[in-house]
C-alpha atoms as a PDB file:
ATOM      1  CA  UNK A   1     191.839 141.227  74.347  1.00  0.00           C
ATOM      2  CA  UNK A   2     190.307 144.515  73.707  1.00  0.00           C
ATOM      3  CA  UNK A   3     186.962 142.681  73.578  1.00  0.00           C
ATOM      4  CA  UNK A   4     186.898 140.745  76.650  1.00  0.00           C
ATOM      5  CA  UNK A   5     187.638 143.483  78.241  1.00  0.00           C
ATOM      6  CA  UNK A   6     184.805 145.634  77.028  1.00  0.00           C
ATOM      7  CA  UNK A   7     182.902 142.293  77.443  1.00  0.00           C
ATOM      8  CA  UNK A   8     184.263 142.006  81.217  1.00  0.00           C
ATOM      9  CA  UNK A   9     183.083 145.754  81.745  1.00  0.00           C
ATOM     10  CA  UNK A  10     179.721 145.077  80.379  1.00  0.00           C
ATOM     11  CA  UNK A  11     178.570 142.147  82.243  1.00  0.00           C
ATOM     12  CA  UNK A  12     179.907 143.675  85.418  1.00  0.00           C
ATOM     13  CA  UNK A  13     177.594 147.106  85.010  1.00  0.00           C
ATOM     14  CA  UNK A  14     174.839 144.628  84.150  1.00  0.00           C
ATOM     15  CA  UNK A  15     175.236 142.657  87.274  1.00  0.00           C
ATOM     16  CA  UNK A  16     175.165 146.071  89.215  1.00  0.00           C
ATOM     17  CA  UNK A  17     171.929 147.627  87.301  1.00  0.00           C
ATOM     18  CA  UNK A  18     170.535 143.731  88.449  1.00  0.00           C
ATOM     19  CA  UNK A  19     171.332 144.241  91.878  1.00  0.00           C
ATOM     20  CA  UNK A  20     174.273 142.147  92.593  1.00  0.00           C
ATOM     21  CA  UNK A  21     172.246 139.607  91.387  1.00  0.00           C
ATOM     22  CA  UNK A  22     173.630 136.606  89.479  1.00  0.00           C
ATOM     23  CA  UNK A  23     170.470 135.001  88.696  1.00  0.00           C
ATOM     24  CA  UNK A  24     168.613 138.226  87.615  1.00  0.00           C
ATOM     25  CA  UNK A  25     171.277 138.375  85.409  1.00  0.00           C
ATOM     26  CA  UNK A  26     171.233 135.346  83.853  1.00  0.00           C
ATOM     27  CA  UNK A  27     167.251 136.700  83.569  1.00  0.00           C
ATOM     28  CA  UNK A  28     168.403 139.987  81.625  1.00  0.00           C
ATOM     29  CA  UNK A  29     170.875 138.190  79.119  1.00  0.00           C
ATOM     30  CA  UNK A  30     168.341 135.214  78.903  1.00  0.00           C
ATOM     31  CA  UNK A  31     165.412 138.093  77.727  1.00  0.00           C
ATOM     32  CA  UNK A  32     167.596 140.761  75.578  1.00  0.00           C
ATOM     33  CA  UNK A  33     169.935 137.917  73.413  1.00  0.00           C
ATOM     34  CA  UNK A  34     168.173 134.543  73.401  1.00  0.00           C
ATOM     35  CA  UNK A  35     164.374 135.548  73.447  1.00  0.00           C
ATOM     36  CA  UNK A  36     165.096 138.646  71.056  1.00  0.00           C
ATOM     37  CA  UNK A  37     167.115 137.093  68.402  1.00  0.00           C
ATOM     38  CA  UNK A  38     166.128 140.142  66.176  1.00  0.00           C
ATOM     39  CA  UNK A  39     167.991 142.776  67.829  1.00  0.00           C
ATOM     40  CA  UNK A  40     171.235 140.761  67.974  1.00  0.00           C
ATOM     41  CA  UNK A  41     170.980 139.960  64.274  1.00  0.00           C
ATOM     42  CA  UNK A  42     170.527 143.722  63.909  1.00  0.00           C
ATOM     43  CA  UNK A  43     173.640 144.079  65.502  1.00  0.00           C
ATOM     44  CA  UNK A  44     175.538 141.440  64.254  1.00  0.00           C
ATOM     45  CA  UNK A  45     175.380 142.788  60.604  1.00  0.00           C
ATOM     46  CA  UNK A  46     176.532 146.001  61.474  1.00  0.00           C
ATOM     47  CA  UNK A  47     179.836 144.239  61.320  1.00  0.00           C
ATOM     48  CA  UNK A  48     180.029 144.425  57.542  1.00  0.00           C
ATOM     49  CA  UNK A  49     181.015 148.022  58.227  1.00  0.00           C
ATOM     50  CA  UNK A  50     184.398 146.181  59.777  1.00  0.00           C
ATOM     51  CA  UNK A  51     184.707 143.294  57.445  1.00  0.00           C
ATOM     52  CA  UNK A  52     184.613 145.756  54.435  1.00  0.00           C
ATOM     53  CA  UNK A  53     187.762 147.575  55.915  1.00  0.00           C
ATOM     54  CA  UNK A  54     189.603 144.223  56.524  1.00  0.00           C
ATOM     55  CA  UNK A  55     188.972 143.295  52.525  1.00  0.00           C
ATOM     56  CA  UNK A  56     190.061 146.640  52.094  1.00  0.00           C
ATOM     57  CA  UNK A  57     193.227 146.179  54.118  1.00  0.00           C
ATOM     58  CA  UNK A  58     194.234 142.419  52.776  1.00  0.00           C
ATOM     59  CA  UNK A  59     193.010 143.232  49.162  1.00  0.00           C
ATOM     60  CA  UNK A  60     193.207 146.427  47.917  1.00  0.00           C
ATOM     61  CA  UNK A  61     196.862 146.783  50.722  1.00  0.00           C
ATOM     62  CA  UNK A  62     195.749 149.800  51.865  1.00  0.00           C
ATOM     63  CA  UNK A  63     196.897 150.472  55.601  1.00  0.00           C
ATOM     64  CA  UNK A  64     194.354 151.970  58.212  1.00  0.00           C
ATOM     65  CA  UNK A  65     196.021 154.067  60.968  1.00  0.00           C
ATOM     66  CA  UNK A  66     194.807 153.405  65.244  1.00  0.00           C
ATOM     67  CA  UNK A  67     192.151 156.293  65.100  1.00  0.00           C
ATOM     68  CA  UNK A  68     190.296 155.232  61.828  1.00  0.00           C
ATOM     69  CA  UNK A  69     190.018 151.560  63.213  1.00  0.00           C
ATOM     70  CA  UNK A  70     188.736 153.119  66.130  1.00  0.00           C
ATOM     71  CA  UNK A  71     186.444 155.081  64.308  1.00  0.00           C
ATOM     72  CA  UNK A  72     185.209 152.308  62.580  1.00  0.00           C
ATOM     73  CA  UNK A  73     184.034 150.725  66.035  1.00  0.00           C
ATOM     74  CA  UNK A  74     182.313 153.571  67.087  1.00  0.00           C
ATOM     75  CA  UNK A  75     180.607 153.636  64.003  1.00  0.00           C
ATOM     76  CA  UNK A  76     179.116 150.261  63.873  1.00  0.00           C
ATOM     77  CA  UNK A  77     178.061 150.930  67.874  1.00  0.00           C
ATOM     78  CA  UNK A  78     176.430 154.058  66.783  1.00  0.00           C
ATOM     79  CA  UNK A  79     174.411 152.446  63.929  1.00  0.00           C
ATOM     80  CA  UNK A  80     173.354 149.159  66.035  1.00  0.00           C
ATOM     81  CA  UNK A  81     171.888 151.712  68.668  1.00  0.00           C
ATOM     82  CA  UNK A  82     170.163 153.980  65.948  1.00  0.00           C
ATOM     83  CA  UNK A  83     168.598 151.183  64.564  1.00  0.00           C
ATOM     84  CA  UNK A  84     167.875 149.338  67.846  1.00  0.00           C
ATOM     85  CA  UNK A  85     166.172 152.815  69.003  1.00  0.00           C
ATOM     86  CA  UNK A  86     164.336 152.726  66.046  1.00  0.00           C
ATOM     87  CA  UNK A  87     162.758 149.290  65.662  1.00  0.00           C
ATOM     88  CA  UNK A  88     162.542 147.794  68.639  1.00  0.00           C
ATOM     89  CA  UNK A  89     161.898 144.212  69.073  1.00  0.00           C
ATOM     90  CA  UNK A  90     159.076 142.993  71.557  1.00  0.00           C
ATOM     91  CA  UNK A  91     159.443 139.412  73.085  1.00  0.00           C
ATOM     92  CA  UNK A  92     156.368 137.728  71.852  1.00  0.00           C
ATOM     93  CA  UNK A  93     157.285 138.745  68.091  1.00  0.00           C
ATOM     94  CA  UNK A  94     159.828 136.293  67.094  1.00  0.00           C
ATOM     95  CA  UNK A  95     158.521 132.821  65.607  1.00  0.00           C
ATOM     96  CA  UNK A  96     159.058 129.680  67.531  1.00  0.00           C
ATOM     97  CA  UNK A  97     159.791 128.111  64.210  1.00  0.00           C
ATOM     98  CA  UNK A  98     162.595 129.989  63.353  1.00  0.00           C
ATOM     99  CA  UNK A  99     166.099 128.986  64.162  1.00  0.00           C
ATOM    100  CA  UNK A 100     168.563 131.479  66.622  1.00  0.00           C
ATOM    101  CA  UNK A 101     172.009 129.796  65.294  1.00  0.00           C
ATOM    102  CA  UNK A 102     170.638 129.321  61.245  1.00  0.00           C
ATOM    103  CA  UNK A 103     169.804 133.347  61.821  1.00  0.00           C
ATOM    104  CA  UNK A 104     173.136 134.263  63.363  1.00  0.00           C
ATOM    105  CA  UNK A 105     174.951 131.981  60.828  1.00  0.00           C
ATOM    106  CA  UNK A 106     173.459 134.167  57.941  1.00  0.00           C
ATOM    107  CA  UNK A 107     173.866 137.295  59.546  1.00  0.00           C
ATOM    108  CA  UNK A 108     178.014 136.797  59.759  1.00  0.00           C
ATOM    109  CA  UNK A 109     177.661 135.040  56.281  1.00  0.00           C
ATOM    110  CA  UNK A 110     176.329 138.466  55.071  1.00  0.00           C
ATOM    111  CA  UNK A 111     178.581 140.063  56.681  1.00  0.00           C
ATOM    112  CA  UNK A 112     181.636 138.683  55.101  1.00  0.00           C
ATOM    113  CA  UNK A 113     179.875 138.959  51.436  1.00  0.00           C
ATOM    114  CA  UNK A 114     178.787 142.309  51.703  1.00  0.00           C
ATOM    115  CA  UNK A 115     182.350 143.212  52.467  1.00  0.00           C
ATOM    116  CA  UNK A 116     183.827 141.108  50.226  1.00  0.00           C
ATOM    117  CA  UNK A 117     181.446 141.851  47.230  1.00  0.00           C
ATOM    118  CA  UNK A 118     182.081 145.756  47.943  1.00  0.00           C
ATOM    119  CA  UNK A 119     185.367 145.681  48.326  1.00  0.00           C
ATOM    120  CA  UNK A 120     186.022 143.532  44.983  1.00  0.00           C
ATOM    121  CA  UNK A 121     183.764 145.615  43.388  1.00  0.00           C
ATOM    122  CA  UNK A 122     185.945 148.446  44.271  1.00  0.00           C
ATOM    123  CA  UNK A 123     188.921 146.908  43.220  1.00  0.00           C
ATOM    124  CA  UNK A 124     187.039 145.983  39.453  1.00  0.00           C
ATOM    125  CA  UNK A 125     186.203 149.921  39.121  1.00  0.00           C
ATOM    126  CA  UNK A 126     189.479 151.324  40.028  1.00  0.00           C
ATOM    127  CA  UNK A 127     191.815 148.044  38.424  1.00  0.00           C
ATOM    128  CA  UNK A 128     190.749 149.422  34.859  1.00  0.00           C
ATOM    129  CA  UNK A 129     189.990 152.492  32.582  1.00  0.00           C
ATOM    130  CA  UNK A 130     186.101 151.308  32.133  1.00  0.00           C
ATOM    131  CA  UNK A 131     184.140 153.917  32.762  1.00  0.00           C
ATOM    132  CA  UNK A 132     181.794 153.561  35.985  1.00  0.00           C
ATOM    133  CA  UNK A 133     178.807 153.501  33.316  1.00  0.00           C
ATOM    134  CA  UNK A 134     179.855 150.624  31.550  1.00  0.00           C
ATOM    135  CA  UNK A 135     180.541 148.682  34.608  1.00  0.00           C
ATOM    136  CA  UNK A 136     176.914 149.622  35.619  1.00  0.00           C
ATOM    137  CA  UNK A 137     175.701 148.548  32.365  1.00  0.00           C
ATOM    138  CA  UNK A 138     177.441 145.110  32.511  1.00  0.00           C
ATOM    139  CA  UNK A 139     176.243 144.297  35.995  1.00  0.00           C
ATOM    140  CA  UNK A 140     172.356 145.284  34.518  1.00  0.00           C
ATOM    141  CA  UNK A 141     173.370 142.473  31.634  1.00  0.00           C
ATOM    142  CA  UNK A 142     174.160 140.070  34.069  1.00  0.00           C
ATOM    143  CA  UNK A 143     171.520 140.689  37.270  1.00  0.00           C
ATOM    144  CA  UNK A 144     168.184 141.238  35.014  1.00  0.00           C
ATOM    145  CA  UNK A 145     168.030 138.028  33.869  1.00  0.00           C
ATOM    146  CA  UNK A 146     167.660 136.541  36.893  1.00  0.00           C
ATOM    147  CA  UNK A 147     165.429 139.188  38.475  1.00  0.00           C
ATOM    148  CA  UNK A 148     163.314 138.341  35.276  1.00  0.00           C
ATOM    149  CA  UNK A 149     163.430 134.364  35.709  1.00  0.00           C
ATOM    150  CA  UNK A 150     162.667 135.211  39.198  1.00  0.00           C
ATOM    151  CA  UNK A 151     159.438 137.413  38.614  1.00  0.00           C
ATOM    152  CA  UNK A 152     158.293 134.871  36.091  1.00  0.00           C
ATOM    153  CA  UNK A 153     158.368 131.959  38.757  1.00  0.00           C
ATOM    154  CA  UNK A 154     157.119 133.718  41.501  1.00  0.00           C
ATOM    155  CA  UNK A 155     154.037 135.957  39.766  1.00  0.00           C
ATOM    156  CA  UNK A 156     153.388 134.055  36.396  1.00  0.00           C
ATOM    157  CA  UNK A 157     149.675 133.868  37.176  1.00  0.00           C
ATOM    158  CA  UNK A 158     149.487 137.523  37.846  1.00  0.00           C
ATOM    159  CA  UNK A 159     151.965 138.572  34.989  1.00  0.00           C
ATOM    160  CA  UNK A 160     149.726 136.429  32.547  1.00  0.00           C
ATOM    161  CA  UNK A 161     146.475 138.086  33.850  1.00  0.00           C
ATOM    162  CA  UNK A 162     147.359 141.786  34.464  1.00  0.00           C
ATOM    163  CA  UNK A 163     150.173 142.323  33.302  1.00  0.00           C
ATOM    164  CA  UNK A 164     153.701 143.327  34.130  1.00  0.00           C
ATOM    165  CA  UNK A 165     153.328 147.507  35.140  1.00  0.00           C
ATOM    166  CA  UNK A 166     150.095 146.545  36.797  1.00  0.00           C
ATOM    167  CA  UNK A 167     149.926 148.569  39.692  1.00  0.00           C
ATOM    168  CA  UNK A 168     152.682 150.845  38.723  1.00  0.00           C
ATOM    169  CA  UNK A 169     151.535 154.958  39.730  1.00  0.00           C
ATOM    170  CA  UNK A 170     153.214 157.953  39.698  1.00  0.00           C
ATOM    171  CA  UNK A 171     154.619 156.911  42.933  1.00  0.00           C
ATOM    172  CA  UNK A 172     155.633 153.595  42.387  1.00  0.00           C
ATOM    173  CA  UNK A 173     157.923 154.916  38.722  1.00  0.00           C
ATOM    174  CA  UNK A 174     159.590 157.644  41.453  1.00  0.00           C
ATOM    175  CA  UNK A 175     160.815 155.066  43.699  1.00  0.00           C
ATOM    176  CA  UNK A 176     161.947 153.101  40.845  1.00  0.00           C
ATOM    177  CA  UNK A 177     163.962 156.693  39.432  1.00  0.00           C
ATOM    178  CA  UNK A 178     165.131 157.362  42.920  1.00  0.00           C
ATOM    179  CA  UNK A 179     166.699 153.310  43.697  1.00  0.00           C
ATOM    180  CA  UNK A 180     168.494 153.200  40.082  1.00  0.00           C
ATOM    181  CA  UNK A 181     170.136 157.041  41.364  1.00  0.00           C
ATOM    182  CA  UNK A 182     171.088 155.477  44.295  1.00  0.00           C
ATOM    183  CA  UNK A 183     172.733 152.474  42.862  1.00  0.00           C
ATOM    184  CA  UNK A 184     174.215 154.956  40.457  1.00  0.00           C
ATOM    185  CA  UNK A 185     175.804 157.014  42.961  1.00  0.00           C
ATOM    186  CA  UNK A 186     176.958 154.716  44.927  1.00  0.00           C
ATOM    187  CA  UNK A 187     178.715 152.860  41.997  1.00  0.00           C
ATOM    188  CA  UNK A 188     180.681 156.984  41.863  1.00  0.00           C
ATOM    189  CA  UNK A 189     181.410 157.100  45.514  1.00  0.00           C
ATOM    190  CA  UNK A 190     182.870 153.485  45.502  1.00  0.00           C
ATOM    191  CA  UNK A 191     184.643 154.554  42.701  1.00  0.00           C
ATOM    192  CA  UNK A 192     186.400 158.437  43.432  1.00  0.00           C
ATOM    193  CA  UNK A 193     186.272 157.908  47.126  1.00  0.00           C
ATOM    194  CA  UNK A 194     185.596 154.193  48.384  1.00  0.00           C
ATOM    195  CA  UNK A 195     184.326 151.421  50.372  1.00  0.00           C
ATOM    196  CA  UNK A 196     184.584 152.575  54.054  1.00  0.00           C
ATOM    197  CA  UNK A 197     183.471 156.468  52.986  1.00  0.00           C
ATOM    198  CA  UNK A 198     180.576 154.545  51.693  1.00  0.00           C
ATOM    199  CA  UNK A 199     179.373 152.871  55.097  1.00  0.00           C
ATOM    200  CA  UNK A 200     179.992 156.338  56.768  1.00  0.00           C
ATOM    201  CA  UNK A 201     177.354 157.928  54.247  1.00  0.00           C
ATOM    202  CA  UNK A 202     175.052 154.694  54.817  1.00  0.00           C
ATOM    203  CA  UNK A 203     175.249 154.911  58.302  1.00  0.00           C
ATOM    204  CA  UNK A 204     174.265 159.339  58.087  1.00  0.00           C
ATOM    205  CA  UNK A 205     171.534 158.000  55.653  1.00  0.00           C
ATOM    206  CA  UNK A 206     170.047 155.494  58.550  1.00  0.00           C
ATOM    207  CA  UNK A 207     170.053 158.744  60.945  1.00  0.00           C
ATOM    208  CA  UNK A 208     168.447 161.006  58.368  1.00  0.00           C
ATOM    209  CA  UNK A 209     165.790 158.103  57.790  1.00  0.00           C
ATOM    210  CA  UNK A 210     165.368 157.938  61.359  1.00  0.00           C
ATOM    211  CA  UNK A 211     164.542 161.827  62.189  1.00  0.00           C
ATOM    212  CA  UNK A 212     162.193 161.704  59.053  1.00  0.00           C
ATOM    213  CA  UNK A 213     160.329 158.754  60.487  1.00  0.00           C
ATOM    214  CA  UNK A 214     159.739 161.158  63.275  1.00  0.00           C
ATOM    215  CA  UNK A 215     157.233 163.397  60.944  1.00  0.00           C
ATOM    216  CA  UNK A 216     155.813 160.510  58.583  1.00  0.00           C
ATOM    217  CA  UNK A 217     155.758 157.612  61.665  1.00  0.00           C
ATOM    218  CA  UNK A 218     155.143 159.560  64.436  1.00  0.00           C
ATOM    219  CA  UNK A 219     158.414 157.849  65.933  1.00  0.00           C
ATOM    220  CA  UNK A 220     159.381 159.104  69.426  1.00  0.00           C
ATOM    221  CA  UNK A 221     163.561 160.058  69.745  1.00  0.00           C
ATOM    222  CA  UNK A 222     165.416 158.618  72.763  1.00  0.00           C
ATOM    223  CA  UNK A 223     168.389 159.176  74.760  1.00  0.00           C
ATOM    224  CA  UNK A 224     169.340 155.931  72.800  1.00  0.00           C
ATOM    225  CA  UNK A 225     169.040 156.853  69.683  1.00  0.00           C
ATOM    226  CA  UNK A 226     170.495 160.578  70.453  1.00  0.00           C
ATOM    227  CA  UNK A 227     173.699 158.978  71.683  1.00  0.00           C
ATOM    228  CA  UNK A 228     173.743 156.329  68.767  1.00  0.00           C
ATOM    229  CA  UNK A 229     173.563 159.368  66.492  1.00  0.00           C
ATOM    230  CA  UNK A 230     176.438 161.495  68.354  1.00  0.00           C
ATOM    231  CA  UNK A 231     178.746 158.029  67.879  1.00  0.00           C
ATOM    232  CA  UNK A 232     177.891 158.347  64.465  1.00  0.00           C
ATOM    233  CA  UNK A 233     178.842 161.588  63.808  1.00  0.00           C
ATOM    234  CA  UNK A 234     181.679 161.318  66.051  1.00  0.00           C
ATOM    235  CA  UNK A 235     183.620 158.620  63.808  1.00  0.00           C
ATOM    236  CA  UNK A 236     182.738 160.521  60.837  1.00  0.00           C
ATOM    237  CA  UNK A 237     185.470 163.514  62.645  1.00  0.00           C
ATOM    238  CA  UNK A 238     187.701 160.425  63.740  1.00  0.00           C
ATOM    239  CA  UNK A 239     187.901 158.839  60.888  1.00  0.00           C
ATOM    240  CA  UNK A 240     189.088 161.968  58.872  1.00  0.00           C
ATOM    241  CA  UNK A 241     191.388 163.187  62.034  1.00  0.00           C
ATOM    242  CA  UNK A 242     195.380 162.448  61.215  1.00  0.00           C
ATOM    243  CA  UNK A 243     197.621 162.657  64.509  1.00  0.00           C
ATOM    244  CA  UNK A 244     200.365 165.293  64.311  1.00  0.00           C
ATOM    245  CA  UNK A 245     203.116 162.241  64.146  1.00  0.00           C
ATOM    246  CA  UNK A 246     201.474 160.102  61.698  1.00  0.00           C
ATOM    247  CA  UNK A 247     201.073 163.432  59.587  1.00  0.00           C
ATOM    248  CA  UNK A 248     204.834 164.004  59.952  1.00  0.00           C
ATOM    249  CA  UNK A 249     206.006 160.538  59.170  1.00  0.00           C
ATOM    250  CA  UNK A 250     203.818 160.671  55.922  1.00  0.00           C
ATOM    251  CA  UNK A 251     205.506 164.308  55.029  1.00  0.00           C
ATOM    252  CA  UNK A 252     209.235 162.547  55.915  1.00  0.00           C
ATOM    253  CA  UNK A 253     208.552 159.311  53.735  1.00  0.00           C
ATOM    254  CA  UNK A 254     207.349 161.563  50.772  1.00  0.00           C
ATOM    255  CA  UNK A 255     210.395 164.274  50.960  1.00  0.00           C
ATOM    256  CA  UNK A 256     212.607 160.944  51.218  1.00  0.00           C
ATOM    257  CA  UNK A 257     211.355 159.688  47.848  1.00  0.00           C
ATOM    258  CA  UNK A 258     211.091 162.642  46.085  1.00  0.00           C
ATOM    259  CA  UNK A 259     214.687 163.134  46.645  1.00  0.00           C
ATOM    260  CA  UNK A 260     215.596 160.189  45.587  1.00  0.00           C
ATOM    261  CA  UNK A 261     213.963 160.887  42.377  1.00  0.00           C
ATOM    262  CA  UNK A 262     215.831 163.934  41.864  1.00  0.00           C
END
């Protein structure tokens, strides 16, 4: 209900920024969703934020209180502004070849996987006494076999001629240093902290991207993206903040048991 209310709200400010205007508005929805596919895919994966704490409710049983669902929210409307400030889509860019609903499909499909993948890999790390290093090492034995048969059928030609580090500077070996970190540390977050505090440090590492794209892209801020960022930051607090009676039911329930074990 919450959402067709917020969806209610929306289309009504619309129709007043269209003056009053049904037809203009039909116009604005027509031009923003249907022509510009891109920026509602952009949106629409955002939601992988939220489908990574539903696994996390239904499979690892944890329980999210009010303020950190509503944290979430804010979260994913922060990024999908952020990134909509940053990349925005013109009209004539999208291919008429390309399909609106296949898109969309794959976008929710991602969705769903990304949480689901996370989440169980959460669940693998913290359901045993294997280190996070050998975890790390068995997903290498399993994924660079494929990335192998997959560089072999796409670039044989060029792997035959020049080689396989052709083209591989200074440069090129620090990316490759600074993506296996990455994937290291977030294999240590997922596994001391987890899933969710993982898409709130995603989500700060979009912003950060963002402002340095202002010094190596010459990319303009906006009100937009200034207000996407304060969401962000804002559900970072939110999620973290405990309400004085939730805090005191937690303290009851846990001097309850402990005197039962004594």
């Amino acid at each position: 209900m919450s959402e067709l209310v917020k969806l209610f709200t929306c289309l009504l400010i619309v129709f007043k920024e269209e003056d009053s205007s049904l037809g203009k508005v039909k116009i604005a929805i027509h031009e923003q969703i249907i022509r510009q596919p891109m920026d509602t895919l952009k949106v629409t994966y955002q939601l992988k934020i939220l489908t990574a704490a539903l696994f996390t409710v239904t499979i690892l049983r944890r329980k999210l209180i009010s303020t950190q669902w509503l944290s979430l929210v804010v979260l994913v409307t922060g990024v999908a502004l952020v990134q909509l400030a940053d990349q925005p889509t013109k009209p004539g860019e999208a291919n008429a070849n390309q399909s609106k609903v296949i898109g969309f499909s794959a976008a929710i499909a991602a969705c769903f996987l990304s949480g689901f993948a996370g989440i169980y890999f959460e669940k693998i790390l913290k359901g045993s006494n294997v280190s996070v290093w050998m975890r790390n090492i068995q997903l290498s034995f399993l994924s660079l076999p494929f990335g192998l048969v997959t560089c072999v059928i796409n670039d044989y030609t060029q792997l035959k001629e020049k080689g396989f580090f052709y083209g591989y500077d200074g440069f090129v070996w620090y990316l490759v240093v600074l993506q296996a970190t990455g994937g290291l540390i977030v294999a240590a977050v997922v596994k001391y902290a987890d899933n969710i505090l993982k898409g709130f440090a995603t989500s700060l590492a979009i912003i950060l991207s963002c402002i340095a794209s202002v010094y190596i892209f010459d990319f303009h801020l906006t009100l937009q993206f200034a207000f996407g960022t304060s969401l962000v930051i804002g559900s970072v607090f939110l999620y973290g903040y405990v309400p004085r009676t939730h805090n005191r039911v937690k303290l009851d329930v846990d001097g309850i048991s402990t005197l039962k074990k004594n």
